[in-house]
N, C-alpha and C. Protein backbone atom coordinates (compact mmCIF):
# COMPACT_ATOMS: atom_id res chain seq x y z
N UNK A 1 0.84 -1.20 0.00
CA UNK A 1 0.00 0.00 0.00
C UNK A 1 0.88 1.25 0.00
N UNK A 2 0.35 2.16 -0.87
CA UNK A 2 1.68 3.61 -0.54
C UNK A 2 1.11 4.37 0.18
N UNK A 3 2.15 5.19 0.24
CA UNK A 3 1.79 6.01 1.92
C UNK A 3 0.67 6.87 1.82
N UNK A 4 0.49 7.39 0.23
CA UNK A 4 -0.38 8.38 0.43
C UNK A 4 -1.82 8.05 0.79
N UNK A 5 -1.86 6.60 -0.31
CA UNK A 5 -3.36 5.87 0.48
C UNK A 5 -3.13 5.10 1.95
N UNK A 6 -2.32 5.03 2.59
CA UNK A 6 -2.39 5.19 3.58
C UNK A 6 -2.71 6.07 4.52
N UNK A 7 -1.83 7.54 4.13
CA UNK A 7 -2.23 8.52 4.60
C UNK A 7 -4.22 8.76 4.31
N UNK A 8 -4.83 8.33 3.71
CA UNK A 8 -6.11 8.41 3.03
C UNK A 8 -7.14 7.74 4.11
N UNK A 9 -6.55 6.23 4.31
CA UNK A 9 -7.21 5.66 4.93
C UNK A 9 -7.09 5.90 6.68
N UNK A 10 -6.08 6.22 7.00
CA UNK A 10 -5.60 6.64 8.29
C UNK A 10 -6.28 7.67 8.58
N UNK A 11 -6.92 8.90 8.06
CA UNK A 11 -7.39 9.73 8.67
C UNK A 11 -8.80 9.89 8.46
N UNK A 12 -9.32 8.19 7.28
CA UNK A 12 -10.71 8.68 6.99
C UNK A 12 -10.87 7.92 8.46
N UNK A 13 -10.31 7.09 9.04
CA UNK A 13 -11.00 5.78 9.91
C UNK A 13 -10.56 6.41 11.15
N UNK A 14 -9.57 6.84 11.10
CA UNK A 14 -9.13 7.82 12.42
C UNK A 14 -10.20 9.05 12.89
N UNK A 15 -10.40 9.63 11.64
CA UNK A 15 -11.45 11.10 12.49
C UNK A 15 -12.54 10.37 12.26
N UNK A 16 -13.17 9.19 11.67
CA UNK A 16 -14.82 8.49 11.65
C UNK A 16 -14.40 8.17 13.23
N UNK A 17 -13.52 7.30 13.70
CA UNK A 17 -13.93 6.81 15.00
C UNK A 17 -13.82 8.26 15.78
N UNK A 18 -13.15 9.26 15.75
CA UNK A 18 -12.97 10.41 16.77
C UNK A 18 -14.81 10.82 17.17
N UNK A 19 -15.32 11.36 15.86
CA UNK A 19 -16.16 12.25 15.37
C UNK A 19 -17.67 11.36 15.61
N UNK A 20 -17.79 9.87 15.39
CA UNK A 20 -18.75 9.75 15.83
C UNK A 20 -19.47 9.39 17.12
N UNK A 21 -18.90 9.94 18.15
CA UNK A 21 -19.17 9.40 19.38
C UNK A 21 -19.12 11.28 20.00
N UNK A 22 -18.71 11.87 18.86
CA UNK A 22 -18.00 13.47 19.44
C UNK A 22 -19.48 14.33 19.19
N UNK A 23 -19.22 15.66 20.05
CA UNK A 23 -20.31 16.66 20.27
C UNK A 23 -20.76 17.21 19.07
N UNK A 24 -19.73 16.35 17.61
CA UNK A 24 -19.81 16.94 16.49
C UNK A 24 -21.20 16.54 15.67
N UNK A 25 -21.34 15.41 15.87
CA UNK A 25 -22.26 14.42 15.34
C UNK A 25 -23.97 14.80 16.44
N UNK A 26 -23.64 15.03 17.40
CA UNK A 26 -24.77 15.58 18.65
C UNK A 26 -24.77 17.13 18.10
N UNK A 27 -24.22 18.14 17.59
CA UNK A 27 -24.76 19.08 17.05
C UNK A 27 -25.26 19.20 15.73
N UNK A 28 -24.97 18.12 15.38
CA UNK A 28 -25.51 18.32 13.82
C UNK A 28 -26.80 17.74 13.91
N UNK A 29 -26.94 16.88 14.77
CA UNK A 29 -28.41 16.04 15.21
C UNK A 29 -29.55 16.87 15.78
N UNK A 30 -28.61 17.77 16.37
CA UNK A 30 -30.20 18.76 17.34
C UNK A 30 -30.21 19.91 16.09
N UNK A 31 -29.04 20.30 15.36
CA UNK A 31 -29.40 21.27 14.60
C UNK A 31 -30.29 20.88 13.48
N UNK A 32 -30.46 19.53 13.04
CA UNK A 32 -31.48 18.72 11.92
C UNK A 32 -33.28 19.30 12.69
N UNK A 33 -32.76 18.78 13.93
CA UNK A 33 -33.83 18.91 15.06
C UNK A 33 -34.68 20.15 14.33
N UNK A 34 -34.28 21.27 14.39
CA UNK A 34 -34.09 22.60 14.28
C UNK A 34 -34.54 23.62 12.85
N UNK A 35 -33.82 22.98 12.21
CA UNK A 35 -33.91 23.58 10.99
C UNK A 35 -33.89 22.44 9.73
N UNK A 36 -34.15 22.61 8.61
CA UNK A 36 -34.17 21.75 7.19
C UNK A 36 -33.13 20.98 7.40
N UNK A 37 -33.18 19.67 6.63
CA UNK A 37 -31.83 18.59 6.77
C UNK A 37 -30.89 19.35 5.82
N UNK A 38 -31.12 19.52 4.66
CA UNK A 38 -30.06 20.41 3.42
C UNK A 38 -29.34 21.35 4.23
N UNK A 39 -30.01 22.50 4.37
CA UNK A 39 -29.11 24.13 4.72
C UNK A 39 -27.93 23.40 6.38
N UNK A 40 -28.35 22.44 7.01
CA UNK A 40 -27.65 22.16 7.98
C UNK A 40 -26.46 21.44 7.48
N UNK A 41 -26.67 20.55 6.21
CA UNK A 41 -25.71 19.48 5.83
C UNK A 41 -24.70 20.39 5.23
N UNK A 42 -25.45 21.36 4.04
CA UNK A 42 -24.62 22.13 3.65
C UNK A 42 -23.65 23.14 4.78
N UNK A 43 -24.36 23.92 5.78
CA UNK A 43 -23.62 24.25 6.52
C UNK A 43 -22.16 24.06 6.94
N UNK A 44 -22.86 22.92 7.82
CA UNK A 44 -21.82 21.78 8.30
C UNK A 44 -20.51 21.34 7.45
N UNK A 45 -20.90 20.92 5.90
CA UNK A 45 -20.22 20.66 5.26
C UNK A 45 -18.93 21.36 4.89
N UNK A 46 -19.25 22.61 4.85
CA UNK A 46 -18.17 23.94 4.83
C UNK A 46 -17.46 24.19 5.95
N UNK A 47 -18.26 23.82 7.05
CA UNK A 47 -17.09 23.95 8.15
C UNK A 47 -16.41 23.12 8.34
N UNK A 48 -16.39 22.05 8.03
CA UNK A 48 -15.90 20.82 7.95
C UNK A 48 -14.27 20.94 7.06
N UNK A 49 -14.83 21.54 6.10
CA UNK A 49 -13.91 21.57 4.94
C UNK A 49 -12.83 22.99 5.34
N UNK A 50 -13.73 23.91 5.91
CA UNK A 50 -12.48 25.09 6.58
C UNK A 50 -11.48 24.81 7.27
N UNK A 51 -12.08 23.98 8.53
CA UNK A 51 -11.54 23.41 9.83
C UNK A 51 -10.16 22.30 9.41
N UNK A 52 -11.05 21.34 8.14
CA UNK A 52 -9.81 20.71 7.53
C UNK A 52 -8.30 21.13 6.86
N UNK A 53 -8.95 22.54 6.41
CA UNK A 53 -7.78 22.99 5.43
C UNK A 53 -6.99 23.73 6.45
N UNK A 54 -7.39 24.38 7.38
CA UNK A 54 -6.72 25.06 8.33
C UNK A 54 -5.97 23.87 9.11
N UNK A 55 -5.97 22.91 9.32
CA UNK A 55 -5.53 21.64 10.22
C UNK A 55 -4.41 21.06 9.42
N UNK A 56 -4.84 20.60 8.36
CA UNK A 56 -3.50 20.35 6.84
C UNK A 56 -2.33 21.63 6.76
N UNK A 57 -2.73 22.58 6.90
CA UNK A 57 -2.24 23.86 6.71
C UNK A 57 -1.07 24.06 7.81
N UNK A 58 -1.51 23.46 9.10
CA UNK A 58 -0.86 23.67 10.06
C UNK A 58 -0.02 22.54 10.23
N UNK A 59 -0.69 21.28 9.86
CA UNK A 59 0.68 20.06 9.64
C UNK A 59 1.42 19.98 8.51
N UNK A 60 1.21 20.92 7.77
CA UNK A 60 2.24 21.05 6.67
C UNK A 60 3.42 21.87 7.06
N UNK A 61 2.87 22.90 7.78
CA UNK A 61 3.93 23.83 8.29
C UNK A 61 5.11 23.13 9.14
N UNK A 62 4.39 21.80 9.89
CA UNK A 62 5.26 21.38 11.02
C UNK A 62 6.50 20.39 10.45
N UNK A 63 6.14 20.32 8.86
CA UNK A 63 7.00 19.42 8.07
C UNK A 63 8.15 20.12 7.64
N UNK A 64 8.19 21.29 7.53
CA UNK A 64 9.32 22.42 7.94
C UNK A 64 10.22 22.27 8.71
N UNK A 65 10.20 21.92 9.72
CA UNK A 65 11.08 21.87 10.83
C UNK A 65 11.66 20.70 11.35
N UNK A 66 12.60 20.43 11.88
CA UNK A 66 13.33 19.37 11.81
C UNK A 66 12.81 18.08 12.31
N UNK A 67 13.30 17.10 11.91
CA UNK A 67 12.52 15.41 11.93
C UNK A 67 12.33 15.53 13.40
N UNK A 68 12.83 15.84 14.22
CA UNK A 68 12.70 15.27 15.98
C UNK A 68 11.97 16.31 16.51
N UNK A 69 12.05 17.72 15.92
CA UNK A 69 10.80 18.36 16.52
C UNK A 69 9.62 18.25 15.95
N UNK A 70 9.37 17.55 15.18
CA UNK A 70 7.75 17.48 14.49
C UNK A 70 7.53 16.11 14.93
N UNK A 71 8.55 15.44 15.07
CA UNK A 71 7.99 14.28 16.18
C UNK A 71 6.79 14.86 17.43
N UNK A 72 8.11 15.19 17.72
CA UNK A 72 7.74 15.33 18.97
C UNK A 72 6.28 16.51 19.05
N UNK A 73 6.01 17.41 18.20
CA UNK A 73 5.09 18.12 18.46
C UNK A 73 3.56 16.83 17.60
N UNK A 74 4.04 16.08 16.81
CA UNK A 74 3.47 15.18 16.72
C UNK A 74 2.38 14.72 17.91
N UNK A 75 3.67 14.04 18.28
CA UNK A 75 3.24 13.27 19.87
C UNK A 75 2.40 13.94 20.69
N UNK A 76 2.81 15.33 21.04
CA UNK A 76 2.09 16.05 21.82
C UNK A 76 0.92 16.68 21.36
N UNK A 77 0.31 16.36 20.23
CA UNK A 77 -1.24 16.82 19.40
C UNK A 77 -1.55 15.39 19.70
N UNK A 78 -1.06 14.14 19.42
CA UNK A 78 -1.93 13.05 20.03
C UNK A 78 -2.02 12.79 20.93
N UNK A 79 -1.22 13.00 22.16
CA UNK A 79 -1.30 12.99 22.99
C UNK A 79 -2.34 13.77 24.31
N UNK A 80 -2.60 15.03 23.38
CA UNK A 80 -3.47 16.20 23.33
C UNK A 80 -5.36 15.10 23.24
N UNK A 81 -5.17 15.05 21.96
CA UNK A 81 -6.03 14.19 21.39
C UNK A 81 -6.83 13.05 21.96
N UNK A 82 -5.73 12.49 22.73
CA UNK A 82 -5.81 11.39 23.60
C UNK A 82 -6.70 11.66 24.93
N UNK A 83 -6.01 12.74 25.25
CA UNK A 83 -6.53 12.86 26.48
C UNK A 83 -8.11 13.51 26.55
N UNK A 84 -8.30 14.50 25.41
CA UNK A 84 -9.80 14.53 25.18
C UNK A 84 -10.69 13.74 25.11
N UNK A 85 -10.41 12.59 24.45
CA UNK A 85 -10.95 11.51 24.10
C UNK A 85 -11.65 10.91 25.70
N UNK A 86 -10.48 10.66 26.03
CA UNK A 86 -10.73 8.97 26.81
C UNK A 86 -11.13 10.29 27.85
N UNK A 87 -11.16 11.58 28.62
CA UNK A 87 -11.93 12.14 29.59
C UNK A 87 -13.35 12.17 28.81
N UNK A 88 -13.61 12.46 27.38
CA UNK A 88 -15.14 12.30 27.34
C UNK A 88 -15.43 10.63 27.00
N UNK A 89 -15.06 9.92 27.17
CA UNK A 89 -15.14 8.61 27.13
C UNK A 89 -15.61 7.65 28.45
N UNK A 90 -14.66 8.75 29.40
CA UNK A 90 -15.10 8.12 30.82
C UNK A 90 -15.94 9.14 31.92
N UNK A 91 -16.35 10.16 31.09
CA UNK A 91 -17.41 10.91 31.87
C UNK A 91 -19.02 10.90 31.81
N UNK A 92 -20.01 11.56 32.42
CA UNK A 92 -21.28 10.95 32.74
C UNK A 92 -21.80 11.13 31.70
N UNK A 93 -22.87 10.84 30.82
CA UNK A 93 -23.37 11.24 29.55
C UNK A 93 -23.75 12.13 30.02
N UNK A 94 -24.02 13.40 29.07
CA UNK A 94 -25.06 14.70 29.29
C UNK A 94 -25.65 14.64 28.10
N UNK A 95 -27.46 14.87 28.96
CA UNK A 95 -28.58 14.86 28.06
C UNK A 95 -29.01 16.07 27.21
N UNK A 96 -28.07 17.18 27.52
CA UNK A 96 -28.18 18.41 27.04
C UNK A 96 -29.11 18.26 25.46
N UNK A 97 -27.88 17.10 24.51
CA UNK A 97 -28.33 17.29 23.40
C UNK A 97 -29.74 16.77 23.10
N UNK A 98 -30.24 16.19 24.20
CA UNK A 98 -31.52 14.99 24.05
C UNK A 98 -32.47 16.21 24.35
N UNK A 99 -32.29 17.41 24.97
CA UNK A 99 -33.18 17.77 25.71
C UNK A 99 -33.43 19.00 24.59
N UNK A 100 -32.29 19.91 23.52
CA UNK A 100 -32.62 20.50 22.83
C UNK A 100 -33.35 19.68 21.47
N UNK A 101 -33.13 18.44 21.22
CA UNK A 101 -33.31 17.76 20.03
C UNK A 101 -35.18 17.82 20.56
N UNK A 102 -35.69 17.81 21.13
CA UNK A 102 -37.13 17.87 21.29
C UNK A 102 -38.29 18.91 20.77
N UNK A 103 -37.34 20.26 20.46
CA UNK A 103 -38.07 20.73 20.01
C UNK A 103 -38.09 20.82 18.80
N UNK A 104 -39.17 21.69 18.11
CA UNK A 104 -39.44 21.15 16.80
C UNK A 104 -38.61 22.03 15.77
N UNK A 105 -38.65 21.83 14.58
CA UNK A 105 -38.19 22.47 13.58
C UNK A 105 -38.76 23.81 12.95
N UNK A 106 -37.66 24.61 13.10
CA UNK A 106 -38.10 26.10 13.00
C UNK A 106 -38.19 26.44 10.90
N UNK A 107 -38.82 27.01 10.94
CA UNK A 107 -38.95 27.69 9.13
C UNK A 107 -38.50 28.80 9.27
N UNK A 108 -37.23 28.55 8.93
CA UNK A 108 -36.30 29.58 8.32
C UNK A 108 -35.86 29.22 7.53
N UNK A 109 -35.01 30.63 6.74
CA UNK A 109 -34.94 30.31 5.68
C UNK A 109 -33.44 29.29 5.16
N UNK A 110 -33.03 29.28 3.93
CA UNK A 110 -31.86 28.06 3.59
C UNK A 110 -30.28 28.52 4.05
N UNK A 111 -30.26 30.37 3.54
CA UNK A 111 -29.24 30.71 4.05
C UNK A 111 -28.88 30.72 5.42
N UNK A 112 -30.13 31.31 6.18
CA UNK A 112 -29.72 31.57 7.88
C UNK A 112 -29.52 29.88 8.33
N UNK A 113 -30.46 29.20 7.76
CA UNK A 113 -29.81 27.86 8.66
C UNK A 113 -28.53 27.25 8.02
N UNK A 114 -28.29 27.45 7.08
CA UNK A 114 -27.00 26.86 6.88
C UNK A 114 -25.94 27.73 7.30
N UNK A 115 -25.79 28.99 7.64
CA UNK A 115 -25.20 29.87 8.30
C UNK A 115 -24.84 29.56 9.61
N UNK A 116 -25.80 29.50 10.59
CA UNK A 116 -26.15 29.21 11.53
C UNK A 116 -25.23 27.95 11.94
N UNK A 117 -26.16 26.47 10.89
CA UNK A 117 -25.04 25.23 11.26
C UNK A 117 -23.55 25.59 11.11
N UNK A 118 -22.93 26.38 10.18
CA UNK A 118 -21.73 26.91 9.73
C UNK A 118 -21.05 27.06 11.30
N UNK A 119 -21.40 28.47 11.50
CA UNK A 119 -21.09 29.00 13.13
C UNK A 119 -21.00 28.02 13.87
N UNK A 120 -21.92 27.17 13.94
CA UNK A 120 -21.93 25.63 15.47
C UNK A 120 -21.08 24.97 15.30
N UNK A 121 -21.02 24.88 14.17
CA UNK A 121 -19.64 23.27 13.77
C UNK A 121 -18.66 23.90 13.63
N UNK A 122 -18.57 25.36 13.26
CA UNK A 122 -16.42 26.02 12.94
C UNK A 122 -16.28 25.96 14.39
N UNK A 123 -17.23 26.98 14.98
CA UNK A 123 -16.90 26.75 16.64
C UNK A 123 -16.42 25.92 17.45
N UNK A 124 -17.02 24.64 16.99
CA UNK A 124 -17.09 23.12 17.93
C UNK A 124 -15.74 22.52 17.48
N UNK A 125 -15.55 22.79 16.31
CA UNK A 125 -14.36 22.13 15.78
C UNK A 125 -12.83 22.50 16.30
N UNK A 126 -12.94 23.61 16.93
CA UNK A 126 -11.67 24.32 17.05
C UNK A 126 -10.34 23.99 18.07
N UNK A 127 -9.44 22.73 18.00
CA UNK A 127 -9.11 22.41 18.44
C UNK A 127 -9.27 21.22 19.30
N UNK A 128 -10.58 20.57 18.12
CA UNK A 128 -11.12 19.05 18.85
C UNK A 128 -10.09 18.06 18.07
N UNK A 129 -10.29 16.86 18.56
CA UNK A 129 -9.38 15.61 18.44
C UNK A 129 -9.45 15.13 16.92
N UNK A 130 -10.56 15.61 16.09
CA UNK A 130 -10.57 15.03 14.86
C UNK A 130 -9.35 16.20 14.01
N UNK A 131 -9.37 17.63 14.25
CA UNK A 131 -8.61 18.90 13.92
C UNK A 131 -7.01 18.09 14.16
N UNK A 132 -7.13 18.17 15.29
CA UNK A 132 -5.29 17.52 15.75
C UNK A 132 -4.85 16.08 15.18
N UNK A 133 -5.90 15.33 15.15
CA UNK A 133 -6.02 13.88 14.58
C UNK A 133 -5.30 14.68 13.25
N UNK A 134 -5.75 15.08 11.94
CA UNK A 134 -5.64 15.83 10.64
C UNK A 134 -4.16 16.58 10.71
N UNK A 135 -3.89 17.51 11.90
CA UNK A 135 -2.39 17.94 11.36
C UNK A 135 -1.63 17.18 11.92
N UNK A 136 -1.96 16.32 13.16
CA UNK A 136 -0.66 15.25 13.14
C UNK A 136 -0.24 14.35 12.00
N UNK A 137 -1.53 13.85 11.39
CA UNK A 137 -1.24 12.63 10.17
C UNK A 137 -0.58 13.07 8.67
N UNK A 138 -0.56 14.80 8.72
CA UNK A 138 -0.88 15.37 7.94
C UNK A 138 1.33 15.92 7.89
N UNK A 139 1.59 16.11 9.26
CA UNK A 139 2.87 16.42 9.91
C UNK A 139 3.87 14.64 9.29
N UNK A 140 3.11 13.65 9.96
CA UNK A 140 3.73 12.36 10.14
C UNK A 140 3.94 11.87 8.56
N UNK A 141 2.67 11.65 7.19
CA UNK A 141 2.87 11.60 6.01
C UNK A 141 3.16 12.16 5.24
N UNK A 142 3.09 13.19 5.30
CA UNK A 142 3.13 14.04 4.33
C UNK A 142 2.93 14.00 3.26
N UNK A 143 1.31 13.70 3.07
CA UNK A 143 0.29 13.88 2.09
C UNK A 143 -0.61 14.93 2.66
N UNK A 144 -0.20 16.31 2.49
CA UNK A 144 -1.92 16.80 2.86
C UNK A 144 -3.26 16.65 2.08
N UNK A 145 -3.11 16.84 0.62
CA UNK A 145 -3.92 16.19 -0.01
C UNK A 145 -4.83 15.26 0.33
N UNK A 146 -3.95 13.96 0.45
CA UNK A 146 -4.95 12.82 0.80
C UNK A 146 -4.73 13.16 2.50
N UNK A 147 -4.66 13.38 3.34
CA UNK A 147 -4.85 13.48 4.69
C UNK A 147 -6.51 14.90 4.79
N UNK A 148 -5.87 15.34 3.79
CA UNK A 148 -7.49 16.40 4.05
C UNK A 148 -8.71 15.36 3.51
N UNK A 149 -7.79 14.58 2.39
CA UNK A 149 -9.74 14.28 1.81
C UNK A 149 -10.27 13.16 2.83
N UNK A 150 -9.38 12.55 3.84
CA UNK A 150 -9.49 11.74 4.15
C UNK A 150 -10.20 11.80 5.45
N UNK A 151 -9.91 13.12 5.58
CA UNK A 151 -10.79 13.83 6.96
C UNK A 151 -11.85 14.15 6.72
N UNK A 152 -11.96 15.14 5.45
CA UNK A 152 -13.32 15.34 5.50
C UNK A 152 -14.39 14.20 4.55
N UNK A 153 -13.61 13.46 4.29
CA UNK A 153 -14.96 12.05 3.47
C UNK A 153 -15.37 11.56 5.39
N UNK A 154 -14.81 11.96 5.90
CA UNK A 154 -15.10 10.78 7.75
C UNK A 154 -15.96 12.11 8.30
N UNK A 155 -15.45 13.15 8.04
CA UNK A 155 -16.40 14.13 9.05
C UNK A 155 -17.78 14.87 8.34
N UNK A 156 -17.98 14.44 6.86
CA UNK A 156 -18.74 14.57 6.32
C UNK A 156 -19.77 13.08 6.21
N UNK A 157 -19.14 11.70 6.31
CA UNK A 157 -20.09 10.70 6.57
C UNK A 157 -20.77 10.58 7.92
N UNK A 158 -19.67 11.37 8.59
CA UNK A 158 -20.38 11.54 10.24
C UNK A 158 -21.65 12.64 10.03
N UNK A 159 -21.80 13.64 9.46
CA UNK A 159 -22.70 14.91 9.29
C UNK A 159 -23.90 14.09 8.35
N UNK A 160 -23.62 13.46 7.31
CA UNK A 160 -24.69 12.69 6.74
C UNK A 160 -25.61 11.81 7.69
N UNK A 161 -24.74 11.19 8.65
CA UNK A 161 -25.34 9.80 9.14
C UNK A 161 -26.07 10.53 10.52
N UNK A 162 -26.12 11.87 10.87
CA UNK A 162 -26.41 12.72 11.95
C UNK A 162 -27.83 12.97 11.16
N UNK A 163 -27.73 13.50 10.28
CA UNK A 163 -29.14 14.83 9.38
C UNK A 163 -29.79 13.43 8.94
N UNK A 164 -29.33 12.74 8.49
CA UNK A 164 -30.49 11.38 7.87
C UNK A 164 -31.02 10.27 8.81
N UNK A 165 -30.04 9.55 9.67
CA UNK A 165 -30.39 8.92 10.27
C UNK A 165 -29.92 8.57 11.71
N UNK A 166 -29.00 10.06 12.13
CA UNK A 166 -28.50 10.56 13.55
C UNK A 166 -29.00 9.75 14.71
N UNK A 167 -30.49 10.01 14.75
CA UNK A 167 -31.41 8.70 15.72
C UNK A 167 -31.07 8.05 16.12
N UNK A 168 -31.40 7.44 15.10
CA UNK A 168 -31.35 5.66 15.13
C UNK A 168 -29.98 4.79 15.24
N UNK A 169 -29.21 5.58 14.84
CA UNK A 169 -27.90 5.01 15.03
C UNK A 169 -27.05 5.61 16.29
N UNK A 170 -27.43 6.49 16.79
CA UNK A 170 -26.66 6.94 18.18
C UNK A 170 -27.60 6.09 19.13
N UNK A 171 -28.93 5.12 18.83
CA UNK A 171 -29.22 4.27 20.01
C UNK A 171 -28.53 2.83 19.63
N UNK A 172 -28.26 2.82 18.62
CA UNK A 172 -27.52 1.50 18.37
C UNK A 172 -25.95 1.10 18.74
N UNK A 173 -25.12 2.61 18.77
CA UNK A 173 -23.94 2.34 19.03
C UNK A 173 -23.43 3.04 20.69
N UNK A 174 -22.44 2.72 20.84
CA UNK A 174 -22.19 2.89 22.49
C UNK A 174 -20.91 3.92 22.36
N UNK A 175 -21.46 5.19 22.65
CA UNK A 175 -20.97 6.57 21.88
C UNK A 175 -19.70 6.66 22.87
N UNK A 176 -19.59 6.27 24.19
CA UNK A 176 -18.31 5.85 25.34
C UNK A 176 -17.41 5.24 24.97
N UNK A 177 -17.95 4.00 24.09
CA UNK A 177 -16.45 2.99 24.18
C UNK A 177 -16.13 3.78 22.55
N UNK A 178 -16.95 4.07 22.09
CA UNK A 178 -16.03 4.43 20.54
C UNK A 178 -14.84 5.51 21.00
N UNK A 179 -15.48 6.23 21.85
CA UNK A 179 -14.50 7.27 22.36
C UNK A 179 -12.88 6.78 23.29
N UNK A 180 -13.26 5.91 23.91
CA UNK A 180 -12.16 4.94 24.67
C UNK A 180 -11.19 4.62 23.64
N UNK A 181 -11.83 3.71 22.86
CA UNK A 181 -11.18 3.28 21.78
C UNK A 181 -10.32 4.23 21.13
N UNK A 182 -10.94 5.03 20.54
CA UNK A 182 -10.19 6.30 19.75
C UNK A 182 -9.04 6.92 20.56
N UNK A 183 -9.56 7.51 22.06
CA UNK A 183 -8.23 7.74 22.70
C UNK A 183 -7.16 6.85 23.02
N UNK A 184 -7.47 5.44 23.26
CA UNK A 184 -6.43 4.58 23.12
C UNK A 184 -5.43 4.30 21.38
N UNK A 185 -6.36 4.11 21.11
CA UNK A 185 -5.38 4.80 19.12
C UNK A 185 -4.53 5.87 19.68
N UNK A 186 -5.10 7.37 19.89
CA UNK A 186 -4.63 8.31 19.83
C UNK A 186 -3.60 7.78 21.23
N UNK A 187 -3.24 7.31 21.86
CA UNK A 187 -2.06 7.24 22.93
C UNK A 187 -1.16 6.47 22.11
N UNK A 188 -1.59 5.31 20.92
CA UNK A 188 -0.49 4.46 20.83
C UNK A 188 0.36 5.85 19.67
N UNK A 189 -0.63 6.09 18.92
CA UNK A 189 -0.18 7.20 17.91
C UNK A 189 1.30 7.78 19.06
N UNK A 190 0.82 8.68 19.71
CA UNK A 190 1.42 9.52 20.92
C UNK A 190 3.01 8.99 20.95
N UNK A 191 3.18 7.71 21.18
CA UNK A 191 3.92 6.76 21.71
C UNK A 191 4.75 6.48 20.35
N UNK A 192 3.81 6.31 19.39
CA UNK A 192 5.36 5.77 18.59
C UNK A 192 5.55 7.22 18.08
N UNK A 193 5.57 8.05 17.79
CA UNK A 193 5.96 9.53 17.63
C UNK A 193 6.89 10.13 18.34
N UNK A 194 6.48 9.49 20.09
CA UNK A 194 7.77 10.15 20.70
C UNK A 194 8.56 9.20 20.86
N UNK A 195 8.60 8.10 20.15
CA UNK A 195 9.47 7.26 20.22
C UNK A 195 10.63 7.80 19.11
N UNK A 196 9.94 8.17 18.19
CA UNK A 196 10.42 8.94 16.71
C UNK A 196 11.22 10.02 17.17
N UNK A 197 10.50 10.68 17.88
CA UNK A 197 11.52 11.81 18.50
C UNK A 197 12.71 11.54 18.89
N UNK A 198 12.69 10.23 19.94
CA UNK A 198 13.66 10.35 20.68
C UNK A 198 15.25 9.80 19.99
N UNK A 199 14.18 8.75 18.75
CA UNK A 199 15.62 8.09 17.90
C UNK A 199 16.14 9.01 16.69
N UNK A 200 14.99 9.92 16.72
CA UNK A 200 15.68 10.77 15.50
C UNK A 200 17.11 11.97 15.64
């Protein structure tokens, strides 16, 4: 396999496991709640794609600088990563999003709600585990290319599977351990990076 489809597959399966258990997938669900499925998807979709290019942007930069410090700042974005994870992994659920998803859907119009979703998701995104997930993989392969598309095909199947069938599938899956899981990835990530550091 070459690296770049590696790099491809590494960050579609990396930010799918981050993102669907994340507040990302719970705002796009109450915002469906809320407003039209389209103007939200579209929304969403753009922030998605900002958040990505700004994240590539910033692990490209880190490919600049010498092999043992981009290790190491590597390490310390997954490590970062990590630790977000597995604290919302092992904390109490909050019904917050259950409790706005109840009310009903407002008629407005296509721009303000896709505006609107825009604002929720650039916001939410800013320095979450799927963002750092993207410029570490992005630092480590150096494919941004395929490390961006690879993020946003995962954070855009997460935004689809929220606006269409968000429901039904957040009662089917166990939104804790995906998160466990992911932060344990994100520690081994952590680990061989500063392992990288230390031999480089």
């Amino acid at each position: 396999m070459s690296t770049a489809l590696l790099a491809l597959l590494s960050a579609y399966v990396l930010v799918l496991a981050v993102e669907l258990p994340d507040k990302t997938m719970i705002a796009t669900l109450v915002l469906t709640t809320r407003f039209r499925a389209w103007p939200v998807l579209a929304g969403v979709s753009l922030a998605f794609a900002v958040q990505s290019t700004i994240a590539v942007l910033f692990g490209k930069a880190l490919t600049l600088l010498p092999e043992s410090l981009v290790a190491t700042v590597v390490a310390a974005l997954f490590a970062i990563g990590a630790v977000l994870l597995l604290r919302e992994g092992f904390s109490t659920p909050d019904e917050s999003g259950e409790d706005a998803a109840r009310q009903g859907v407002r008629p407005v119009s296509f721009l303000r709600a896709a505006a609107t979703s825009f604002g929720v998701l650039f916001a939410a995104e800013w320095g979450d585990a799927s963002q750092l997930a993207t410029a570490g993989l992005t630092a480590r392969y150096g494919h941004p290319l395929m490390v961006f598309t690879g993020s946003l095909l995962a954070l855009l199947t997460v935004a689809a599977i929220a606006v269409f069938v968000g429901h039904k599938v957040r009662g089917r899956l166990k939104p804790k351990l995906l998160q466990r899981v992911a932060g344990f990835v994100f520690v081994a990530f952590a680990l061989v990076a500063a392992w990288q550091a230390v031999t480089a």
